[in-house]
PDB file of N, CA and C in Angstrom:
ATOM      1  N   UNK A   1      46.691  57.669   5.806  1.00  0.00           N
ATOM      2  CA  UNK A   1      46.130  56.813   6.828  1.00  0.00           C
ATOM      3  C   UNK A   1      46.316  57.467   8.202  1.00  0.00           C
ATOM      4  N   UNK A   2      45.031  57.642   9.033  1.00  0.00           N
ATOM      5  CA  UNK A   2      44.882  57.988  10.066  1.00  0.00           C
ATOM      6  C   UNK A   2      46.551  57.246  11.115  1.00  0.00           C
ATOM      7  N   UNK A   3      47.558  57.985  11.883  1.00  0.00           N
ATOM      8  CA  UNK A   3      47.937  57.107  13.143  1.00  0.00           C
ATOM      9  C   UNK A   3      47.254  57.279  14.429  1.00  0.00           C
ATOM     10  N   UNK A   4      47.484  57.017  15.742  1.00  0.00           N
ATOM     11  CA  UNK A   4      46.913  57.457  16.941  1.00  0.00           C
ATOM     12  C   UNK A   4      48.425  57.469  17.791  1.00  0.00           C
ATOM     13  N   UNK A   5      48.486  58.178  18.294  1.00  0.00           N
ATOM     14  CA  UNK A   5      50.159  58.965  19.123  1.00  0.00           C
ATOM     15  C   UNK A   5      49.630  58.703  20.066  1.00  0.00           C
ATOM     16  N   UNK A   6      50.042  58.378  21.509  1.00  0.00           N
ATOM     17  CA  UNK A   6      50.255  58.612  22.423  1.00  0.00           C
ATOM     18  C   UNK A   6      51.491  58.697  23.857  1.00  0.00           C
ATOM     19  N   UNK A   7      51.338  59.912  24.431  1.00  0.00           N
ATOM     20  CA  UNK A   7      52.443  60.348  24.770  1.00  0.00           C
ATOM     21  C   UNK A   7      52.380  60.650  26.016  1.00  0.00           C
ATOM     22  N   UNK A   8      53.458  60.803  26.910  1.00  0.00           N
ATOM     23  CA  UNK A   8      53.515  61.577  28.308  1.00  0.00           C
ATOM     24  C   UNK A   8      54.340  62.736  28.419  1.00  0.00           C
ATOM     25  N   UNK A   9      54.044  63.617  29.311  1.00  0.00           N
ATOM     26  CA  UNK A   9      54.897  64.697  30.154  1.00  0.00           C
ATOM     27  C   UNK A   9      54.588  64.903  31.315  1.00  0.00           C
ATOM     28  N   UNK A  10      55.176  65.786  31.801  1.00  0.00           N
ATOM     29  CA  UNK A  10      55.398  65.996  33.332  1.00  0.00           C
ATOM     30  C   UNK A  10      55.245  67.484  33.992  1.00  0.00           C
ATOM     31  N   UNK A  11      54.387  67.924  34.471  1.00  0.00           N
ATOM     32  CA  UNK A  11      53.988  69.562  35.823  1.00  0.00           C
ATOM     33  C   UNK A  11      54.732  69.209  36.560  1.00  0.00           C
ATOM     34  N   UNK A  12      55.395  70.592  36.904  1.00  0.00           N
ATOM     35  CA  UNK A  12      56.417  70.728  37.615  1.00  0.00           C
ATOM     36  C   UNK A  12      54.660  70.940  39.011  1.00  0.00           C
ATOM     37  N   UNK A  13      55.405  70.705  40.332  1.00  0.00           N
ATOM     38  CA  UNK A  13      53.704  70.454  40.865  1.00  0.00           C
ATOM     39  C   UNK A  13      53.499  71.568  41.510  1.00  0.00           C
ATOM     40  N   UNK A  14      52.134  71.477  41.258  1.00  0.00           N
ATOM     41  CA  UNK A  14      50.795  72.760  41.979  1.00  0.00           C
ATOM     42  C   UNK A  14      50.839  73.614  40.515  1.00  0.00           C
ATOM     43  N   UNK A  15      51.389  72.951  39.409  1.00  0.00           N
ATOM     44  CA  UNK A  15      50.522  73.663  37.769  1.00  0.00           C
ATOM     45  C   UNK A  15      49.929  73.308  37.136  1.00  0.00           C
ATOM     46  N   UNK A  16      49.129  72.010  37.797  1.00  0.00           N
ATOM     47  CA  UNK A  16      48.021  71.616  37.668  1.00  0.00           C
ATOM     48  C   UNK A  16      46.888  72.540  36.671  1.00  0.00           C
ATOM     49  N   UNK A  17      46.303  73.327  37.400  1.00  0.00           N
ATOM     50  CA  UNK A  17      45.590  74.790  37.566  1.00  0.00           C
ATOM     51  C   UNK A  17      45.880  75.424  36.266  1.00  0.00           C
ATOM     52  N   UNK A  18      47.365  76.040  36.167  1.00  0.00           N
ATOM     53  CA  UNK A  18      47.620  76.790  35.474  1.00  0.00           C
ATOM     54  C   UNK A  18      47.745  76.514  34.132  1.00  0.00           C
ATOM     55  N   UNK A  19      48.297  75.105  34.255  1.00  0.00           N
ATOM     56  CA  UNK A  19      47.863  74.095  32.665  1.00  0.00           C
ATOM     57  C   UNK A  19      47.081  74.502  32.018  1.00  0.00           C
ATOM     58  N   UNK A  20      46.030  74.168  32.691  1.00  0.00           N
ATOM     59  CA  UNK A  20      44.580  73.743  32.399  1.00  0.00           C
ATOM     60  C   UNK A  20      44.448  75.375  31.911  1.00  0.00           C
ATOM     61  N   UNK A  21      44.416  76.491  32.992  1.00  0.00           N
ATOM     62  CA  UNK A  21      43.581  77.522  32.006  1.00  0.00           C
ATOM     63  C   UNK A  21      44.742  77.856  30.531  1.00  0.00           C
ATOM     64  N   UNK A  22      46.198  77.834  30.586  1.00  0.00           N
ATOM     65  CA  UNK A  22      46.997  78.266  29.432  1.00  0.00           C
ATOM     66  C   UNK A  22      46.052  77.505  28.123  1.00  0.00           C
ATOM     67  N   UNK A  23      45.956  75.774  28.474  1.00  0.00           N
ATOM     68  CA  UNK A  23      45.036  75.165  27.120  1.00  0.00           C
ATOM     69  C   UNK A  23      43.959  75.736  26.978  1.00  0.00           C
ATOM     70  N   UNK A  24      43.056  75.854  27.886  1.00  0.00           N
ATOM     71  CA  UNK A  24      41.437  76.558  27.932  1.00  0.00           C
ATOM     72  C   UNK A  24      41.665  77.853  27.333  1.00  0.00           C
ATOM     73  N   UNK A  25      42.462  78.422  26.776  1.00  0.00           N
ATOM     74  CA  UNK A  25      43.026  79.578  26.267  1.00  0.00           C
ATOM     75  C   UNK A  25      44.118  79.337  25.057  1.00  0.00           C
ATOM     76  N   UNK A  26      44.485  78.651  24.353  1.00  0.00           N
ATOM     77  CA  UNK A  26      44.723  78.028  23.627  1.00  0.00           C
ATOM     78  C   UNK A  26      45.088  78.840  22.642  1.00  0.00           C
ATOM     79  N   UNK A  27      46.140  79.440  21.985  1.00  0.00           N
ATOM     80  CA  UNK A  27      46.378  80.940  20.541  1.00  0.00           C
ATOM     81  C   UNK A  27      45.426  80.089  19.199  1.00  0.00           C
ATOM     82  N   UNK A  28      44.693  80.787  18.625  1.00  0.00           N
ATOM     83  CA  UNK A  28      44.260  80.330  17.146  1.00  0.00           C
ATOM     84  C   UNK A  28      45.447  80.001  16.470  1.00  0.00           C
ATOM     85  N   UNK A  29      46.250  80.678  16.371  1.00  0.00           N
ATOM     86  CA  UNK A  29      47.920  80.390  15.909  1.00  0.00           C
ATOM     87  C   UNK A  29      47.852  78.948  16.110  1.00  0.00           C
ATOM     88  N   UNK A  30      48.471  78.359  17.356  1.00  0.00           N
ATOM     89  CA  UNK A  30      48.774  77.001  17.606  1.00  0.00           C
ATOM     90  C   UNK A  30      47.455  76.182  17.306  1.00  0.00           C
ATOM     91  N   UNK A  31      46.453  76.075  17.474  1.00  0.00           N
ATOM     92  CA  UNK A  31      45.081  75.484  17.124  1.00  0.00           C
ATOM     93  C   UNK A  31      45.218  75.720  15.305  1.00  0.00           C
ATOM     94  N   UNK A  32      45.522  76.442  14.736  1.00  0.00           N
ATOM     95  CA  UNK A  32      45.846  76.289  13.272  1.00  0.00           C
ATOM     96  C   UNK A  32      46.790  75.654  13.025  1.00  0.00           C
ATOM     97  N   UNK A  33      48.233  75.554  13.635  1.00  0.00           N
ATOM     98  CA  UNK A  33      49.516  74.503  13.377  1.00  0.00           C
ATOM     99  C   UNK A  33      49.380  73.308  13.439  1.00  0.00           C
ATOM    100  N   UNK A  34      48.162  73.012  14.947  1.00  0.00           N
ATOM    101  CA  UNK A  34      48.099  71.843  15.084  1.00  0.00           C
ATOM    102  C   UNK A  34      47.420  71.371  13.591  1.00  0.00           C
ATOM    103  N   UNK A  35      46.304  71.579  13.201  1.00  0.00           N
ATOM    104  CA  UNK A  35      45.750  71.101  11.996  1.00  0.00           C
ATOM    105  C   UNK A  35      46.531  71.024  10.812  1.00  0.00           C
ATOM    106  N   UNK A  36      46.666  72.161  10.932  1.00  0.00           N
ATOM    107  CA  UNK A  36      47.845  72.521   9.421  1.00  0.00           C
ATOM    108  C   UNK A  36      49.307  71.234   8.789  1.00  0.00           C
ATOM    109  N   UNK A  37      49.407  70.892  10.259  1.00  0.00           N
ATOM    110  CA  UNK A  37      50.438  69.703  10.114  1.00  0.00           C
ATOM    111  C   UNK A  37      49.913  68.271  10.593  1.00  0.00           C
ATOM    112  N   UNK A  38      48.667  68.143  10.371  1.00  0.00           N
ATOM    113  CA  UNK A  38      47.477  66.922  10.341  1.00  0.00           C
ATOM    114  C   UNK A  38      47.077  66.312  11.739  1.00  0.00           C
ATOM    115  N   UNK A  39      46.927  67.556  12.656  1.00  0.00           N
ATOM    116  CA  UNK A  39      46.865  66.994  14.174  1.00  0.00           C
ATOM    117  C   UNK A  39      44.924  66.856  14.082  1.00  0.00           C
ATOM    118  N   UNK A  40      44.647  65.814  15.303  1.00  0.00           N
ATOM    119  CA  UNK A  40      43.109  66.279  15.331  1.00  0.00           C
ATOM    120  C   UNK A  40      43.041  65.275  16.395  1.00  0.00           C
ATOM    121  N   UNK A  41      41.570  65.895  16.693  1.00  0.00           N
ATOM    122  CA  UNK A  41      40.955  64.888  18.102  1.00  0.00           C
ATOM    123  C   UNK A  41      41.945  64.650  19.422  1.00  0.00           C
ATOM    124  N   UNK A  42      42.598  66.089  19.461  1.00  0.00           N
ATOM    125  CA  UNK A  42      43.550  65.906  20.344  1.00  0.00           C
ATOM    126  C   UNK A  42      43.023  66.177  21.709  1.00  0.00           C
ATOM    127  N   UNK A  43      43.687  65.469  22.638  1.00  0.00           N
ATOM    128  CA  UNK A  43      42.876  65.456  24.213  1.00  0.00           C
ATOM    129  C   UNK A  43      44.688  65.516  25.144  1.00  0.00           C
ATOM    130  N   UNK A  44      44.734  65.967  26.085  1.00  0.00           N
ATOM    131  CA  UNK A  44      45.502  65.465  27.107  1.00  0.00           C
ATOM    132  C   UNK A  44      44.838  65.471  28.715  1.00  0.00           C
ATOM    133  N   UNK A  45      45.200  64.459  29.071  1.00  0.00           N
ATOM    134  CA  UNK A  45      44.912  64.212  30.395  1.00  0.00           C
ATOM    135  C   UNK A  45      45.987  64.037  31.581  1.00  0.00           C
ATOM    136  N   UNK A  46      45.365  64.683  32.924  1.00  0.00           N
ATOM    137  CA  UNK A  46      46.258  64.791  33.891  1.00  0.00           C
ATOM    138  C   UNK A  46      46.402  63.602  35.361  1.00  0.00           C
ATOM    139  N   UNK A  47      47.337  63.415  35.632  1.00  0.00           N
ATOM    140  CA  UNK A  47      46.938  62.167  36.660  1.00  0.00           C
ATOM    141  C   UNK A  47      47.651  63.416  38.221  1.00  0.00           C
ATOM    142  N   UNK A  48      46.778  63.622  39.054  1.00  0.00           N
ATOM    143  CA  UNK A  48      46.517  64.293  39.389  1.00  0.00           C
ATOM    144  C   UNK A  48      47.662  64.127  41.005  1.00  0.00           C
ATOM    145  N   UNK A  49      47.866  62.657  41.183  1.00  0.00           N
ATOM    146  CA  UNK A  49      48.432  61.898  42.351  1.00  0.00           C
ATOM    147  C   UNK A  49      49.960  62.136  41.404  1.00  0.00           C
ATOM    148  N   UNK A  50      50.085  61.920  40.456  1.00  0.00           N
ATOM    149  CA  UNK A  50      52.112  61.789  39.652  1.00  0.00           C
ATOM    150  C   UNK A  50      52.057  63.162  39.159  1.00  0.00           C
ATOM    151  N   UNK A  51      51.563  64.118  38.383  1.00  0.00           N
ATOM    152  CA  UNK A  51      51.718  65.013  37.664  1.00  0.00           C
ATOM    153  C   UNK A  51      52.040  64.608  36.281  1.00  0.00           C
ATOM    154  N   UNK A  52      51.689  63.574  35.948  1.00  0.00           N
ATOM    155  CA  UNK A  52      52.000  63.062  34.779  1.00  0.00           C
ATOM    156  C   UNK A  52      50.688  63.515  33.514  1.00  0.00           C
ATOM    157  N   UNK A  53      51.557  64.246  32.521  1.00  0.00           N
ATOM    158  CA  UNK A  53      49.920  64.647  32.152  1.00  0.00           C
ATOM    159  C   UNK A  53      50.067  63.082  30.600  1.00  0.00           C
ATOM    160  N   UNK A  54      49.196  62.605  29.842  1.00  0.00           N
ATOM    161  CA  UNK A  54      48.924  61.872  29.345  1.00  0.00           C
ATOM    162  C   UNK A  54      48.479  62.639  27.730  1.00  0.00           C
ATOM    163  N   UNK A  55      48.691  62.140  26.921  1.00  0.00           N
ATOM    164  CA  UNK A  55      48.674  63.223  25.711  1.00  0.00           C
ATOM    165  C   UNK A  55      48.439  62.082  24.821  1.00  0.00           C
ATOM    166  N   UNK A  56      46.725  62.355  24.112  1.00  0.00           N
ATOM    167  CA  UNK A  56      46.519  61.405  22.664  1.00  0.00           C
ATOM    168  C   UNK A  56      46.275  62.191  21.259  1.00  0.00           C
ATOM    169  N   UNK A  57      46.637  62.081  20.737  1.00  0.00           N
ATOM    170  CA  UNK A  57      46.273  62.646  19.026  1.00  0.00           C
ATOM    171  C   UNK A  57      46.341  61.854  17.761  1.00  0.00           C
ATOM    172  N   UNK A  58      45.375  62.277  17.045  1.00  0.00           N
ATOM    173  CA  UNK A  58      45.248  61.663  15.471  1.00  0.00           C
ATOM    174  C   UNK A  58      46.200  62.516  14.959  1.00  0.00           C
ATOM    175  N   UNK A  59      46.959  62.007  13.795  1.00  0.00           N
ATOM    176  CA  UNK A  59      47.766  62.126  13.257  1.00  0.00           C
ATOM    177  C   UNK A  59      47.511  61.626  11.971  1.00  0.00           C
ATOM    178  N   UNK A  60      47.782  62.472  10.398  1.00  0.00           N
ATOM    179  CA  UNK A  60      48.080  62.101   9.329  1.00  0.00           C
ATOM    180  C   UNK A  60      49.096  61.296   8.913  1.00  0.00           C
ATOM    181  N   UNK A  61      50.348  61.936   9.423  1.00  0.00           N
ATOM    182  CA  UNK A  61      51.494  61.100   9.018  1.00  0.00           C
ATOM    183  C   UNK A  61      52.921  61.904  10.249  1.00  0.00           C
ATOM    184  N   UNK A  62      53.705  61.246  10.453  1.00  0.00           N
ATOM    185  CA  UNK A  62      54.386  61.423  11.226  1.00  0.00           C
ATOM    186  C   UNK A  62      55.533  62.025  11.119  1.00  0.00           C
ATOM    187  N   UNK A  63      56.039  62.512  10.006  1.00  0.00           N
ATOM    188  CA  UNK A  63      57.036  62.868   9.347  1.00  0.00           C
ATOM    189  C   UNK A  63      56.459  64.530   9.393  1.00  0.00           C
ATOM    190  N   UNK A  64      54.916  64.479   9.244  1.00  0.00           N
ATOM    191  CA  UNK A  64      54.489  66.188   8.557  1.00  0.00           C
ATOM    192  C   UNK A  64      54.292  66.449   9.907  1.00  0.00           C
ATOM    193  N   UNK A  65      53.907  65.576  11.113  1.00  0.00           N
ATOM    194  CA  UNK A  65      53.784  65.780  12.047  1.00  0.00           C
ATOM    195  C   UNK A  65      55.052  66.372  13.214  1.00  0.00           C
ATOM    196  N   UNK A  66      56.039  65.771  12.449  1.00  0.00           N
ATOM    197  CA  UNK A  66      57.253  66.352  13.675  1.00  0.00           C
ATOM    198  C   UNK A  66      57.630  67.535  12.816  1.00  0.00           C
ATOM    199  N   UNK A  67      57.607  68.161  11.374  1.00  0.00           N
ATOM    200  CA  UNK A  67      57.460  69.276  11.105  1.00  0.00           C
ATOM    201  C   UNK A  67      57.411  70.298  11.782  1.00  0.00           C
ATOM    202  N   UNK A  68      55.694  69.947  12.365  1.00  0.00           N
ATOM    203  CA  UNK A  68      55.387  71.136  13.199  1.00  0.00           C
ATOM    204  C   UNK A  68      56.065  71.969  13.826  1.00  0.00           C
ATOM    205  N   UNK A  69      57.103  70.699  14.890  1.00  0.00           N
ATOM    206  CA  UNK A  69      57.713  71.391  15.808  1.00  0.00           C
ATOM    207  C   UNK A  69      58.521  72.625  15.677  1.00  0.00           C
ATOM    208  N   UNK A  70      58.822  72.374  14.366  1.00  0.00           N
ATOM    209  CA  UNK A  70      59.724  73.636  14.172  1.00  0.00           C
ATOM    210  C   UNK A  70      59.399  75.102  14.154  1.00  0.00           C
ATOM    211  N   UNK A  71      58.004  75.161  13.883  1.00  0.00           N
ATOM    212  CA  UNK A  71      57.385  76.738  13.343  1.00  0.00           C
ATOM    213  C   UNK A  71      57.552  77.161  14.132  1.00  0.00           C
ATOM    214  N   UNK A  72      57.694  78.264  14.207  1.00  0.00           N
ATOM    215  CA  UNK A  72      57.392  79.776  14.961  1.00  0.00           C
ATOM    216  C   UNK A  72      56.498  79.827  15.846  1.00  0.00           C
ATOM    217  N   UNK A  73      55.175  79.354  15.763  1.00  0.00           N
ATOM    218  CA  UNK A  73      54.621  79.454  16.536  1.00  0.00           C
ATOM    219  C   UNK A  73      54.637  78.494  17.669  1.00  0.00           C
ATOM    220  N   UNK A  74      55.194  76.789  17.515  1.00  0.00           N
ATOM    221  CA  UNK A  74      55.466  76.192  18.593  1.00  0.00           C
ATOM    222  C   UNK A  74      56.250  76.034  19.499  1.00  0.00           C
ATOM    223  N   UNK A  75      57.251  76.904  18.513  1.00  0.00           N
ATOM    224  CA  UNK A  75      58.495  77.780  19.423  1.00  0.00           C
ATOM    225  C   UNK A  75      57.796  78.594  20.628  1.00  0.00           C
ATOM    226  N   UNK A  76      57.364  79.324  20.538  1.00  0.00           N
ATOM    227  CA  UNK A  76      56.664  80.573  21.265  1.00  0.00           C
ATOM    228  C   UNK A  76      56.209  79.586  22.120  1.00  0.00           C
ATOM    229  N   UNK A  77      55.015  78.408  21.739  1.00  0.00           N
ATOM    230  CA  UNK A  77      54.269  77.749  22.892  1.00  0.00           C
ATOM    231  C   UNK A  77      55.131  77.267  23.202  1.00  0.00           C
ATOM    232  N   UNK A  78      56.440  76.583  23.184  1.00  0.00           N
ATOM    233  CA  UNK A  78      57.411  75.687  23.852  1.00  0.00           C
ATOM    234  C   UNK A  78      57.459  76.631  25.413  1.00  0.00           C
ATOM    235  N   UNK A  79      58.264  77.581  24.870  1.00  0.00           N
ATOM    236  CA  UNK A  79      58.656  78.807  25.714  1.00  0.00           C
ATOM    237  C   UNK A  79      57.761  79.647  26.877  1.00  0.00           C
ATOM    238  N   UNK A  80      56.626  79.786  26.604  1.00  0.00           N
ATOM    239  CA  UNK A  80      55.494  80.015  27.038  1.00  0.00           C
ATOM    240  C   UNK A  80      55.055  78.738  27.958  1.00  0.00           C
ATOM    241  N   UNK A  81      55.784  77.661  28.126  1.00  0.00           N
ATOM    242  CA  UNK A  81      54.747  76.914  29.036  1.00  0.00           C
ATOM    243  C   UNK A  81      55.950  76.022  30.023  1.00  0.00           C
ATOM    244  N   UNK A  82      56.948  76.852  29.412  1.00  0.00           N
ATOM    245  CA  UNK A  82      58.581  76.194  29.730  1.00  0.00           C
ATOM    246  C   UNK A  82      58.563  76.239  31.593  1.00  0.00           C
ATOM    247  N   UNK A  83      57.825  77.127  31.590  1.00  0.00           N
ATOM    248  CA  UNK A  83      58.034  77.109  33.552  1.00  0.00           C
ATOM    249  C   UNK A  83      57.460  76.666  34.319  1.00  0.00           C
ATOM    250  N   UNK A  84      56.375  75.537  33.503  1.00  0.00           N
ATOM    251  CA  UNK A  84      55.697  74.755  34.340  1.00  0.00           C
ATOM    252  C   UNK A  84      55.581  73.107  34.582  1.00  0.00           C
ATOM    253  N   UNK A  85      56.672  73.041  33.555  1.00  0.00           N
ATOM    254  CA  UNK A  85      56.671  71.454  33.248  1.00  0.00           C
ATOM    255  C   UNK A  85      58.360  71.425  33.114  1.00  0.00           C
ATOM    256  N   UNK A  86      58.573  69.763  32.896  1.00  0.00           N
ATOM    257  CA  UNK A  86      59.646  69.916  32.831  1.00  0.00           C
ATOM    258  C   UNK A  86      60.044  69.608  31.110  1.00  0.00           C
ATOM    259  N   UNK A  87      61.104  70.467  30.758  1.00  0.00           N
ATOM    260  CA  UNK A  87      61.601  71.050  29.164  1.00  0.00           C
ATOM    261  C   UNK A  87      62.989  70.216  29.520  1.00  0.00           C
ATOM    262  N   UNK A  88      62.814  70.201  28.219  1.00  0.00           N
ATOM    263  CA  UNK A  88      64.682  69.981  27.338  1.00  0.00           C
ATOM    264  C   UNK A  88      65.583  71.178  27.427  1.00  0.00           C
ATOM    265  N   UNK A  89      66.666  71.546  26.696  1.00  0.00           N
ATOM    266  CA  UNK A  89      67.070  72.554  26.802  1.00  0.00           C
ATOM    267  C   UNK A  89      66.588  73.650  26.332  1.00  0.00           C
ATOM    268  N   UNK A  90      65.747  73.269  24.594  1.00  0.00           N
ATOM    269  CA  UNK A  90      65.279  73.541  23.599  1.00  0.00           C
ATOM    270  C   UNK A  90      63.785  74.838  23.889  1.00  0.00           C
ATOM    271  N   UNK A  91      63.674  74.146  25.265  1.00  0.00           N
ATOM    272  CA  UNK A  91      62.129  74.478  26.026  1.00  0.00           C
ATOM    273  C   UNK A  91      61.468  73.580  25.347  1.00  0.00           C
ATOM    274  N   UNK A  92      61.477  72.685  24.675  1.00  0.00           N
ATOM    275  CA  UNK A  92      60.352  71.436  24.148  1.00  0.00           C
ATOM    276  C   UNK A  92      60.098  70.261  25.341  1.00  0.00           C
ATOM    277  N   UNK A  93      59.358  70.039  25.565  1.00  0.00           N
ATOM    278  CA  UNK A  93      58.658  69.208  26.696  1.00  0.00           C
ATOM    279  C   UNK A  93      59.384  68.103  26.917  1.00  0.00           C
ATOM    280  N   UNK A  94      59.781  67.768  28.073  1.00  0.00           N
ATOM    281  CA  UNK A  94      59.947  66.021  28.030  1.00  0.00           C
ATOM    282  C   UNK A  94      59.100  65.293  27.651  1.00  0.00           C
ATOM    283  N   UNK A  95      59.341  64.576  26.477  1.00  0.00           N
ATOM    284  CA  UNK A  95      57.839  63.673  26.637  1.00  0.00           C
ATOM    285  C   UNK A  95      58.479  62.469  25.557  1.00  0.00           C
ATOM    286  N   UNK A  96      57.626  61.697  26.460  1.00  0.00           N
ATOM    287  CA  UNK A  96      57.793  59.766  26.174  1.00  0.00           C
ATOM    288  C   UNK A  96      56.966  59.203  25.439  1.00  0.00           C
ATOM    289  N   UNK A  97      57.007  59.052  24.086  1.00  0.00           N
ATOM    290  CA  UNK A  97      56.344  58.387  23.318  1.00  0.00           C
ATOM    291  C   UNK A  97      55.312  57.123  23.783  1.00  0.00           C
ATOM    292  N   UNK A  98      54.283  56.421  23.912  1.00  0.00           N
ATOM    293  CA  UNK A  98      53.906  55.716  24.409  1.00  0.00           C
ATOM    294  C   UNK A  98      53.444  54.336  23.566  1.00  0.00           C
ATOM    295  N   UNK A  99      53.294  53.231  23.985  1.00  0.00           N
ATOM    296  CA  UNK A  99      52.969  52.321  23.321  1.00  0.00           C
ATOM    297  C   UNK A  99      51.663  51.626  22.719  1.00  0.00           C
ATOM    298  N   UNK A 100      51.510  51.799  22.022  1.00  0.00           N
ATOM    299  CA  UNK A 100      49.432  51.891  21.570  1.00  0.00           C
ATOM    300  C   UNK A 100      49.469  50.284  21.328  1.00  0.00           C
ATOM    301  N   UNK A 101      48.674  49.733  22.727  1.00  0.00           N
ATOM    302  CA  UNK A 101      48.413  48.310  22.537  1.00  0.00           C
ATOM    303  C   UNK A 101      46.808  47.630  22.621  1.00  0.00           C
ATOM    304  N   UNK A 102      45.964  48.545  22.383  1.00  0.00           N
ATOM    305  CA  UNK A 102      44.735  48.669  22.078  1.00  0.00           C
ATOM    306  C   UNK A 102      43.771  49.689  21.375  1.00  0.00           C
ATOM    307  N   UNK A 103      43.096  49.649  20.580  1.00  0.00           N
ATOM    308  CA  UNK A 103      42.076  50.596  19.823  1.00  0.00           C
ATOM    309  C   UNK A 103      41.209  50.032  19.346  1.00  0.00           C
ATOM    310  N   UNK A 104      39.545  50.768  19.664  1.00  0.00           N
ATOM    311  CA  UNK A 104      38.229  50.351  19.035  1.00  0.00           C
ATOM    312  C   UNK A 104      37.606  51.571  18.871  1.00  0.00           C
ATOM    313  N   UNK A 105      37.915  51.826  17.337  1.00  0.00           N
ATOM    314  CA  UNK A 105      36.548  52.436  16.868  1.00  0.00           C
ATOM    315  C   UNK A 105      35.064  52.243  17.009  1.00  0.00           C
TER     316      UNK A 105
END
């Protein structure tokens, strides 16, 4: 069964910009993990006044989904994007699970 995630993080500010082209550039690597561990229809959005970026995804199941985190390759993207946002120690993103209190297909 399909879930729908939604999540927040945080640009460290004026990486706005640089966000945007690292995703617009995106490794086939990570674009294969994401799927591989049942990600899809994934979007994030930026609020441009907080730096708060906004993060939605379909999800298979949530268990195969936090999987992911572990591979190799999301390691690398953790690390790789660690200097523009704000990270854990881990370099994995701060980010706040969010509360899904509406959906229409």
């Amino acid at each position: 069964m399909k879930r729908y995630k939604g999540f927040k993080m945080k640009l460290y500010e004026g990486q706005a910009e640089e966000y945007e082209k690292r995703h617009n550039q995106l490794w086939p690597e990570m674009k294969a993990m994401i799927h591989e561990y049942g990600g899809s229809n994934y979007s994030i959005y930026l609020d441009p006044e907080t730096n708060v970026l906004y993060g939605y995804i379909e999800i298979e199941d949530e268990e195969k989904w936090n999987q992911g985190a572990d591979t190799q390759i999301n390691r690398k993207w953790w690390d790789f994007m660690a200097d523009i946002m704000e990270t854990n120690p881990d370099n994995s993103p701060v980010s706040k699970d969010l509360q899904l209190v509406f959906h229409l297909d």
